[in-house]
PDB file of N, CA and C in Angstrom:
ATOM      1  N   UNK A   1     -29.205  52.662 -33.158  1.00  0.00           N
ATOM      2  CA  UNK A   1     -29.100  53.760 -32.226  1.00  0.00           C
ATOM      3  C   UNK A   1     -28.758  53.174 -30.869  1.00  0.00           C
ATOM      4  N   UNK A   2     -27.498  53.570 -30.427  1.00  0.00           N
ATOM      5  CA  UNK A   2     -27.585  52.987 -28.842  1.00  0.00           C
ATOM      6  C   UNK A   2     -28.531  53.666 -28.049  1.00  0.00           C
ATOM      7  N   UNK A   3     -28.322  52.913 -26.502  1.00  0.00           N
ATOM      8  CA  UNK A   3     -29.334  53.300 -25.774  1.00  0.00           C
ATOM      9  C   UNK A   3     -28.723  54.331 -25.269  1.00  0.00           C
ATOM     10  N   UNK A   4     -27.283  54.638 -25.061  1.00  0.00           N
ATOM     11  CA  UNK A   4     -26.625  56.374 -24.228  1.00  0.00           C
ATOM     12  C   UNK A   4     -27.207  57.500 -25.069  1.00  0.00           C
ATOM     13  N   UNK A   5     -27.270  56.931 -26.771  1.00  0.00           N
ATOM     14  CA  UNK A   5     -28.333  58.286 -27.325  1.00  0.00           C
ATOM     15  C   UNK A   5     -29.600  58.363 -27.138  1.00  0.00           C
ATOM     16  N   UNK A   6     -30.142  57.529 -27.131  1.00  0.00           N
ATOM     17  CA  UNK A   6     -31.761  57.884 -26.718  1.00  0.00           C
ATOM     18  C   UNK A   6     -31.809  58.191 -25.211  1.00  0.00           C
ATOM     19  N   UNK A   7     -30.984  58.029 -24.188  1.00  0.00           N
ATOM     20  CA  UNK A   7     -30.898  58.187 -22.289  1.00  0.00           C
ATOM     21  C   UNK A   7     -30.464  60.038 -22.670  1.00  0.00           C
ATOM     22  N   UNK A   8     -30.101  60.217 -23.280  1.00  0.00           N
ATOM     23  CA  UNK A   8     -29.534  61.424 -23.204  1.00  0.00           C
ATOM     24  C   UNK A   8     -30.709  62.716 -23.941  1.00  0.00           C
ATOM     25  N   UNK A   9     -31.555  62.451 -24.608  1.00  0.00           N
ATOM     26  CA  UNK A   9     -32.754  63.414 -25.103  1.00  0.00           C
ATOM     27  C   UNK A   9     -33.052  63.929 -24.224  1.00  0.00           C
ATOM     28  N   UNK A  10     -33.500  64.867 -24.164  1.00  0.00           N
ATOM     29  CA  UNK A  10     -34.137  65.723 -22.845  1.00  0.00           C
ATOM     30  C   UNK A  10     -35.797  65.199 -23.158  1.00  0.00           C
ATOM     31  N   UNK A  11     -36.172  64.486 -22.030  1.00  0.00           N
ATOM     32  CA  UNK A  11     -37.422  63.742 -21.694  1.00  0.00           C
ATOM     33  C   UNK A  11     -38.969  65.056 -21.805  1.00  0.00           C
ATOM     34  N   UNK A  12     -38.087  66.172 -21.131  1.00  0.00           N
ATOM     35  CA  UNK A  12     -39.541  67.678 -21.577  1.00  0.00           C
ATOM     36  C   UNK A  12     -39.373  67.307 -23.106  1.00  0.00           C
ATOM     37  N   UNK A  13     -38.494  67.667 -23.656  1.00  0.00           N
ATOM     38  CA  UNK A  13     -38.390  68.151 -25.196  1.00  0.00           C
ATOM     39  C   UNK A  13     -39.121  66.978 -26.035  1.00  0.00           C
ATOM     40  N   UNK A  14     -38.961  65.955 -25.519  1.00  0.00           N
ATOM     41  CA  UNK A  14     -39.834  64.464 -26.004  1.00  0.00           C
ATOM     42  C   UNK A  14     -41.380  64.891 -25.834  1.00  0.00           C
ATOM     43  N   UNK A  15     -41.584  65.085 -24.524  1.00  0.00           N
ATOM     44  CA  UNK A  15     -43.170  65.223 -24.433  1.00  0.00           C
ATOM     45  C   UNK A  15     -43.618  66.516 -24.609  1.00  0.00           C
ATOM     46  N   UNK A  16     -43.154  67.625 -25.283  1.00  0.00           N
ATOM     47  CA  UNK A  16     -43.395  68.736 -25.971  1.00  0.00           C
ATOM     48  C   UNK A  16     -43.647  68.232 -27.157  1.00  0.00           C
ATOM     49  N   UNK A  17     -42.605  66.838 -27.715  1.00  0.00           N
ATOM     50  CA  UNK A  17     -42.935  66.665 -29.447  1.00  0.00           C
ATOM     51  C   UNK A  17     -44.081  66.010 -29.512  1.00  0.00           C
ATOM     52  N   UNK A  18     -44.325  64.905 -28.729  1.00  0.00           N
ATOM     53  CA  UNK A  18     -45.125  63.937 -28.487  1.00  0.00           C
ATOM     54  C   UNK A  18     -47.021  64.791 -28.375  1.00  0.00           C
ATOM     55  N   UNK A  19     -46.785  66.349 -27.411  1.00  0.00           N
ATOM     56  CA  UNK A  19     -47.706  67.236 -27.146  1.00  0.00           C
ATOM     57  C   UNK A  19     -48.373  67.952 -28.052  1.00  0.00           C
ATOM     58  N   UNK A  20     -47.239  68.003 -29.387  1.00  0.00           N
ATOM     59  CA  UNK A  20     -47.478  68.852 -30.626  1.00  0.00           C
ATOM     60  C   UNK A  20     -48.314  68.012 -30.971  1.00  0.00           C
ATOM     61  N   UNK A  21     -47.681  66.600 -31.306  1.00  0.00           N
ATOM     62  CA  UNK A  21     -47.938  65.259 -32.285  1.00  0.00           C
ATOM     63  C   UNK A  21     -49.901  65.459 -32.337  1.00  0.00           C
ATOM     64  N   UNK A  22     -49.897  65.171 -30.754  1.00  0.00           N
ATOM     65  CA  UNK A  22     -51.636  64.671 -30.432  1.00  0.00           C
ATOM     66  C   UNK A  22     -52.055  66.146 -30.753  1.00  0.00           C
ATOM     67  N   UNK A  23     -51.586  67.328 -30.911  1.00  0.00           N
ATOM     68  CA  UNK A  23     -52.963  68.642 -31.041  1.00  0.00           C
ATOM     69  C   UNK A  23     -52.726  68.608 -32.571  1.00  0.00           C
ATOM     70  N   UNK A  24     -51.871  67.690 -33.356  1.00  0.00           N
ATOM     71  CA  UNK A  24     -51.680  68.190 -34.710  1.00  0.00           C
ATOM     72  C   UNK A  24     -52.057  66.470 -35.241  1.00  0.00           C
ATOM     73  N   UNK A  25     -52.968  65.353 -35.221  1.00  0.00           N
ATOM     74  CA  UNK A  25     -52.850  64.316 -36.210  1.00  0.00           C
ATOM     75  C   UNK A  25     -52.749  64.862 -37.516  1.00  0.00           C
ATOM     76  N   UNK A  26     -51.839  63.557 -37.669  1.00  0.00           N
ATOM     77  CA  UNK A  26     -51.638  63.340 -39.317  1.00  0.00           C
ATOM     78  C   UNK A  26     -50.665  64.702 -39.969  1.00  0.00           C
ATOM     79  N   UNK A  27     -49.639  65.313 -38.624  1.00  0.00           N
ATOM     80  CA  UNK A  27     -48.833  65.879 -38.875  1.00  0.00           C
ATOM     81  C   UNK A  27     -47.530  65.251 -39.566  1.00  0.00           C
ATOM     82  N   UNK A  28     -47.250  65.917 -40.811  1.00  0.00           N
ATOM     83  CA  UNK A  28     -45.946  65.073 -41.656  1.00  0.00           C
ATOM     84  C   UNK A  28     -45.063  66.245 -42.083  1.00  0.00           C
ATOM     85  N   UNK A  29     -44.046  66.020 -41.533  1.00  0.00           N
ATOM     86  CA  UNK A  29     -42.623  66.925 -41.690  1.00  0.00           C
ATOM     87  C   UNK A  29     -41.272  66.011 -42.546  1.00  0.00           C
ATOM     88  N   UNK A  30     -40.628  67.105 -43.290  1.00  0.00           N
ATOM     89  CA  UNK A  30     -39.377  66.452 -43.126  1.00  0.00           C
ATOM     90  C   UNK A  30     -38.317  66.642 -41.886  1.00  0.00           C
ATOM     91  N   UNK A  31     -37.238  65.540 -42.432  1.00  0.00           N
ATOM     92  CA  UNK A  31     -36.004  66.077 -40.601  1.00  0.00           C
ATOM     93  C   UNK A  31     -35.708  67.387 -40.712  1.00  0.00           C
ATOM     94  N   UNK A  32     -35.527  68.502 -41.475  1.00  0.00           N
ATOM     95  CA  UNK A  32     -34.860  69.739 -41.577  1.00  0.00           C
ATOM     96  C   UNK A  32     -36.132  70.410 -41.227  1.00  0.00           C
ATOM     97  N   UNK A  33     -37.397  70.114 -41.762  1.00  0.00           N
ATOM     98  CA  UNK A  33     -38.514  71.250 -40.931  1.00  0.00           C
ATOM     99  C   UNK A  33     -38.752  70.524 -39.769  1.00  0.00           C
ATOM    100  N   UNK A  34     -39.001  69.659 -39.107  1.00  0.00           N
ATOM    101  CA  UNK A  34     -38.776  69.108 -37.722  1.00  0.00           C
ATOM    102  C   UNK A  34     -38.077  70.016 -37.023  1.00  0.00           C
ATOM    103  N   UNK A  35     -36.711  69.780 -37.051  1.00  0.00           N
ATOM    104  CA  UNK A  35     -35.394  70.010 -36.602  1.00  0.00           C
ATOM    105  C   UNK A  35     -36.017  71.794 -36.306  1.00  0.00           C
ATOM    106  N   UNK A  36     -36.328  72.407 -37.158  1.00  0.00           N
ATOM    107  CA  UNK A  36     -36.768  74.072 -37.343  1.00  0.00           C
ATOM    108  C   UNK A  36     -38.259  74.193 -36.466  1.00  0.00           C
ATOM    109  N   UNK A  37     -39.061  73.580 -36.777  1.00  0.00           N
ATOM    110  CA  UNK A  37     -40.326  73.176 -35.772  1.00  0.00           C
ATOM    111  C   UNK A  37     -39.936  73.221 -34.484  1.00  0.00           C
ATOM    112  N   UNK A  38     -38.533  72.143 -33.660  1.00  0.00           N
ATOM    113  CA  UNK A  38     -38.991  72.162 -32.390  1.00  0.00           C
ATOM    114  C   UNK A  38     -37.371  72.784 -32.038  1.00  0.00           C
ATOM    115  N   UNK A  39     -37.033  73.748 -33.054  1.00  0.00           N
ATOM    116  CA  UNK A  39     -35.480  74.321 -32.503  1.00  0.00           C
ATOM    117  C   UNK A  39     -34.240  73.464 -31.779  1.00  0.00           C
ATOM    118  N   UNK A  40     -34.579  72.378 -32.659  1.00  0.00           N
ATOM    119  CA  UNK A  40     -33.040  71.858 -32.417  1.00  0.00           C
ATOM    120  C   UNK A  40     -32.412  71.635 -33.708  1.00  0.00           C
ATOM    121  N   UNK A  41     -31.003  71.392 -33.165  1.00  0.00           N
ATOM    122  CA  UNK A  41     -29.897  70.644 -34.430  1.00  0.00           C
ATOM    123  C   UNK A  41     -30.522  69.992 -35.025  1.00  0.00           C
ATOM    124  N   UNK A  42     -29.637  69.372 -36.373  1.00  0.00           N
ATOM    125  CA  UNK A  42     -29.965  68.037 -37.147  1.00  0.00           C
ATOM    126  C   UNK A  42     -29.565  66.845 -36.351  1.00  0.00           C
ATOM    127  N   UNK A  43     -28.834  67.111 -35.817  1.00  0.00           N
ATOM    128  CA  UNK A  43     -28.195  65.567 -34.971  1.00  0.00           C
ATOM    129  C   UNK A  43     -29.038  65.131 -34.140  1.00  0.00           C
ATOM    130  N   UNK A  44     -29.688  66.197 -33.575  1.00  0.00           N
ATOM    131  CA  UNK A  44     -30.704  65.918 -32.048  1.00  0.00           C
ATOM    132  C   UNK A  44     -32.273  65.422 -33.126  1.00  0.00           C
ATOM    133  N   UNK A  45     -32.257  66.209 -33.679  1.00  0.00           N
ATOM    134  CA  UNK A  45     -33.308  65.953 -34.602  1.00  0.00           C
ATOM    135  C   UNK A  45     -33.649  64.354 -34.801  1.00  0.00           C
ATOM    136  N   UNK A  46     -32.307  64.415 -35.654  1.00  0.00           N
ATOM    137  CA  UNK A  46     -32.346  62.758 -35.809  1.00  0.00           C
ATOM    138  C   UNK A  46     -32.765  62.079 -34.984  1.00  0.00           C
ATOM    139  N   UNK A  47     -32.163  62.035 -33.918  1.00  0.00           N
ATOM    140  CA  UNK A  47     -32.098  60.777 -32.918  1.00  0.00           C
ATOM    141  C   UNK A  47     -33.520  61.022 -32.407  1.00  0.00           C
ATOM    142  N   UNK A  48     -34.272  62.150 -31.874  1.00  0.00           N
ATOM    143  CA  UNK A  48     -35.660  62.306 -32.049  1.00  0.00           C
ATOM    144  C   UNK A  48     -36.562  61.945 -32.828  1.00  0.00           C
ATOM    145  N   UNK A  49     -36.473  61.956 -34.002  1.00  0.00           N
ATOM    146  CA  UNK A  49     -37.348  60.986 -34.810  1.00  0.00           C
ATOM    147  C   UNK A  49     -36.657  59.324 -35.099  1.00  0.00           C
ATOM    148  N   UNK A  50     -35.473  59.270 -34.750  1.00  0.00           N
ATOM    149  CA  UNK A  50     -35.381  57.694 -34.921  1.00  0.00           C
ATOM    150  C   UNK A  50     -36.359  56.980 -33.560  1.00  0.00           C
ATOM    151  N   UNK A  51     -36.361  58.036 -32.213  1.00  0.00           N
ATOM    152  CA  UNK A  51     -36.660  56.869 -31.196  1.00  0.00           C
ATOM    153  C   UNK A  51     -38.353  57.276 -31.197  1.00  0.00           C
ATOM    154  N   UNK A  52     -39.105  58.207 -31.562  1.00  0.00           N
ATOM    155  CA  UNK A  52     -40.566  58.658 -31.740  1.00  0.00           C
ATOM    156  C   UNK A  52     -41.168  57.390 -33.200  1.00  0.00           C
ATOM    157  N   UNK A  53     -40.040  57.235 -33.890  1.00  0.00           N
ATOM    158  CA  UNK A  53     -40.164  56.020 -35.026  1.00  0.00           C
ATOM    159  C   UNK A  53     -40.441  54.692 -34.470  1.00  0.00           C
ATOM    160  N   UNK A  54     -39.099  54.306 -33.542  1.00  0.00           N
ATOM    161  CA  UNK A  54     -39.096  53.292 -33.019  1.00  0.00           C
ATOM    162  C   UNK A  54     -40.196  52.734 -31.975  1.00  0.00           C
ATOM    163  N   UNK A  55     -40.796  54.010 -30.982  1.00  0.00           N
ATOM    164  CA  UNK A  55     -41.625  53.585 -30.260  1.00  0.00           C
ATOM    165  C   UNK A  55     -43.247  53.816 -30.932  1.00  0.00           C
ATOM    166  N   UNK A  56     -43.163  53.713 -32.061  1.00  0.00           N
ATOM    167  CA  UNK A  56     -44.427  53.584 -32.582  1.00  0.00           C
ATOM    168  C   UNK A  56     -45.070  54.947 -32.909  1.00  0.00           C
ATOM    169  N   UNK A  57     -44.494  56.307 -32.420  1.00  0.00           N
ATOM    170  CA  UNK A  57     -45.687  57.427 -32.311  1.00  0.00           C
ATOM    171  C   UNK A  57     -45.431  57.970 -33.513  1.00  0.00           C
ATOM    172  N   UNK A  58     -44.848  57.714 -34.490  1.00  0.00           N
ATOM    173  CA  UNK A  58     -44.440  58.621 -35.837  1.00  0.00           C
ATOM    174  C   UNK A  58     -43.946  57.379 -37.094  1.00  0.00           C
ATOM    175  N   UNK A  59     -44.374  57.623 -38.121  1.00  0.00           N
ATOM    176  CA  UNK A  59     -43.738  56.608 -39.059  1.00  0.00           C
ATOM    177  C   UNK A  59     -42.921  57.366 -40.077  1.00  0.00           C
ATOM    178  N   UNK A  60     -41.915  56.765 -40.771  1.00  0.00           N
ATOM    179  CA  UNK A  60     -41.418  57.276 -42.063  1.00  0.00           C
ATOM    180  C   UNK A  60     -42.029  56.866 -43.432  1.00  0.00           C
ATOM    181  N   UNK A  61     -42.664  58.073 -43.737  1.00  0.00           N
ATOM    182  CA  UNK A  61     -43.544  57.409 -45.094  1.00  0.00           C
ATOM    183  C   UNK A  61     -42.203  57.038 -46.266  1.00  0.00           C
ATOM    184  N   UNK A  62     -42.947  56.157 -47.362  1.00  0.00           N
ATOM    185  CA  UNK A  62     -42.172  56.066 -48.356  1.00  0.00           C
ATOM    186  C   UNK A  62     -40.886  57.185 -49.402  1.00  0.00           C
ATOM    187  N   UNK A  63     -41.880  58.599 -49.129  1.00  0.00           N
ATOM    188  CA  UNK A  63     -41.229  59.916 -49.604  1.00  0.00           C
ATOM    189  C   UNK A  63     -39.883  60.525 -48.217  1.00  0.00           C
ATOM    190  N   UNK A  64     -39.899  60.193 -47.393  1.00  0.00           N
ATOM    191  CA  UNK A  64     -39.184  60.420 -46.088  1.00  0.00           C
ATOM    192  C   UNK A  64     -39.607  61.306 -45.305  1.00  0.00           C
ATOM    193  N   UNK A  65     -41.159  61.482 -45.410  1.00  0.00           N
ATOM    194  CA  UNK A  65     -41.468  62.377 -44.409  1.00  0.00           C
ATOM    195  C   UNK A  65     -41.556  61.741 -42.886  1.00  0.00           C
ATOM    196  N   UNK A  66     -42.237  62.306 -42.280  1.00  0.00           N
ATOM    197  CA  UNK A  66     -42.430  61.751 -40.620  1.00  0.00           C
ATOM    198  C   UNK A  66     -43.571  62.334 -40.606  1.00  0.00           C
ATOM    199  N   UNK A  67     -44.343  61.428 -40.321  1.00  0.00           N
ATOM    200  CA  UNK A  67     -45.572  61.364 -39.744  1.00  0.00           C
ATOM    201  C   UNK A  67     -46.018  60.996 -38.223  1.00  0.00           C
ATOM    202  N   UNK A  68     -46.792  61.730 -37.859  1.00  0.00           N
ATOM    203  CA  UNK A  68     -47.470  61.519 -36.317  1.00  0.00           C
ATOM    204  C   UNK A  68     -48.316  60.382 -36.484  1.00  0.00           C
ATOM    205  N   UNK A  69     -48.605  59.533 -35.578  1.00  0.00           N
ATOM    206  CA  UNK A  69     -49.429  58.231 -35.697  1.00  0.00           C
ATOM    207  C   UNK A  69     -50.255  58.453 -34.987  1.00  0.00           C
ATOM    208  N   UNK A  70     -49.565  59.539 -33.807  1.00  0.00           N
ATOM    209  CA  UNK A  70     -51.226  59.426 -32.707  1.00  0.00           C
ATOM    210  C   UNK A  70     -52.429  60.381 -33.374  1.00  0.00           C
ATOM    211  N   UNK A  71     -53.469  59.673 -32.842  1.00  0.00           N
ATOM    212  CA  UNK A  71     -55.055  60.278 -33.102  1.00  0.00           C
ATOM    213  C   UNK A  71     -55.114  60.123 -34.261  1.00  0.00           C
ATOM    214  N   UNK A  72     -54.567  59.386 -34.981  1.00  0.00           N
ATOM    215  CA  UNK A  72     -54.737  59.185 -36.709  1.00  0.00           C
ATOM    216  C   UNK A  72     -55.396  58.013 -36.984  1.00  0.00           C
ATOM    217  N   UNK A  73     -56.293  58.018 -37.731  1.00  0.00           N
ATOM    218  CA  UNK A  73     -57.623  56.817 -37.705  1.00  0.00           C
ATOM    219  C   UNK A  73     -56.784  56.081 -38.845  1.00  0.00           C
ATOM    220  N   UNK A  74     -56.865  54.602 -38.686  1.00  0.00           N
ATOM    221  CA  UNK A  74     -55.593  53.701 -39.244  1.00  0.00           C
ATOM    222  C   UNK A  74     -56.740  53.084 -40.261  1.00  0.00           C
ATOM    223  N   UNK A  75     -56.733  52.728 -41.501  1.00  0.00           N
ATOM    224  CA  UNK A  75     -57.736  52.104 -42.256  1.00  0.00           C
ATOM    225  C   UNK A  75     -57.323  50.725 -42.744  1.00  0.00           C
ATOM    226  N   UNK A  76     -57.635  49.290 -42.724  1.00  0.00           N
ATOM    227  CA  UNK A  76     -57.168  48.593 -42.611  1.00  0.00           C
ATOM    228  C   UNK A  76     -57.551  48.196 -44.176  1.00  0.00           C
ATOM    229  N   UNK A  77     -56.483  47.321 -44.551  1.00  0.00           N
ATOM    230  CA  UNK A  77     -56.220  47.349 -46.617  1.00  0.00           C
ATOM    231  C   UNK A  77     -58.118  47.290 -47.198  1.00  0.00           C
ATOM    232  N   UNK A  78     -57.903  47.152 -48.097  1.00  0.00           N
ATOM    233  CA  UNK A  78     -59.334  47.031 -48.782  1.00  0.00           C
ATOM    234  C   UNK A  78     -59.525  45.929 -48.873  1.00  0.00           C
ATOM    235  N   UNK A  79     -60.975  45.224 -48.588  1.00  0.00           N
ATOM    236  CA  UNK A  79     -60.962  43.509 -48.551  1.00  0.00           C
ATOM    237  C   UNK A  79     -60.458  42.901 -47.551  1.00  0.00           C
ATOM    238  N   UNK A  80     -60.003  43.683 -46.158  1.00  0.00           N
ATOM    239  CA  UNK A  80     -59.313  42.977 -44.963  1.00  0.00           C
ATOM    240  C   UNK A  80     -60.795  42.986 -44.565  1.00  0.00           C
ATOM    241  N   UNK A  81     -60.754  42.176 -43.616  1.00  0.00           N
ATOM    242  CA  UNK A  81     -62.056  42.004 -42.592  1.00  0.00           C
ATOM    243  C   UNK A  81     -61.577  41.796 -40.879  1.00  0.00           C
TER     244      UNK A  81
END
């Protein structure tokens, strides 16, 4: 992803997703209910969850959902100490 696409997101619309994220842990969407969730395109969509991915606040599970990371209690493997 270059950086002119992520400079170009509208920075409210980030911390509206980011706003949902923390009143909703352990929220998991796909990109098309995302995209319908916060009323944008697929394109904008995208690039919204690639850079919410990248900076840590959302992961892509194995099935391709998107998950919120914040306020989500992280459990570390079984037998870690």
């Amino acid at each position: 992803m270059s950086a002119y696409a992520i400079s170009t997101l509208p920075h409210r619309l980030l911390d509206r997703i980011r706003a949902e994220c923390r009143e909703s842990p352990g929220l998991h969407v796909t990109a098309s209910q995302a995209a319908r969730l916060w009323g944008v395109d697929p394109v904008t969509c995208a690039l919204i969850l690639a850079e919410l991915v990248h900076t840590g606040f959302m992961a892509r599970t194995p099935g391709g959902r998107f998950l919120c990371l914040e306020g989500v209690v992280r459990r570390s493997p079984a037998g870690a100490r």
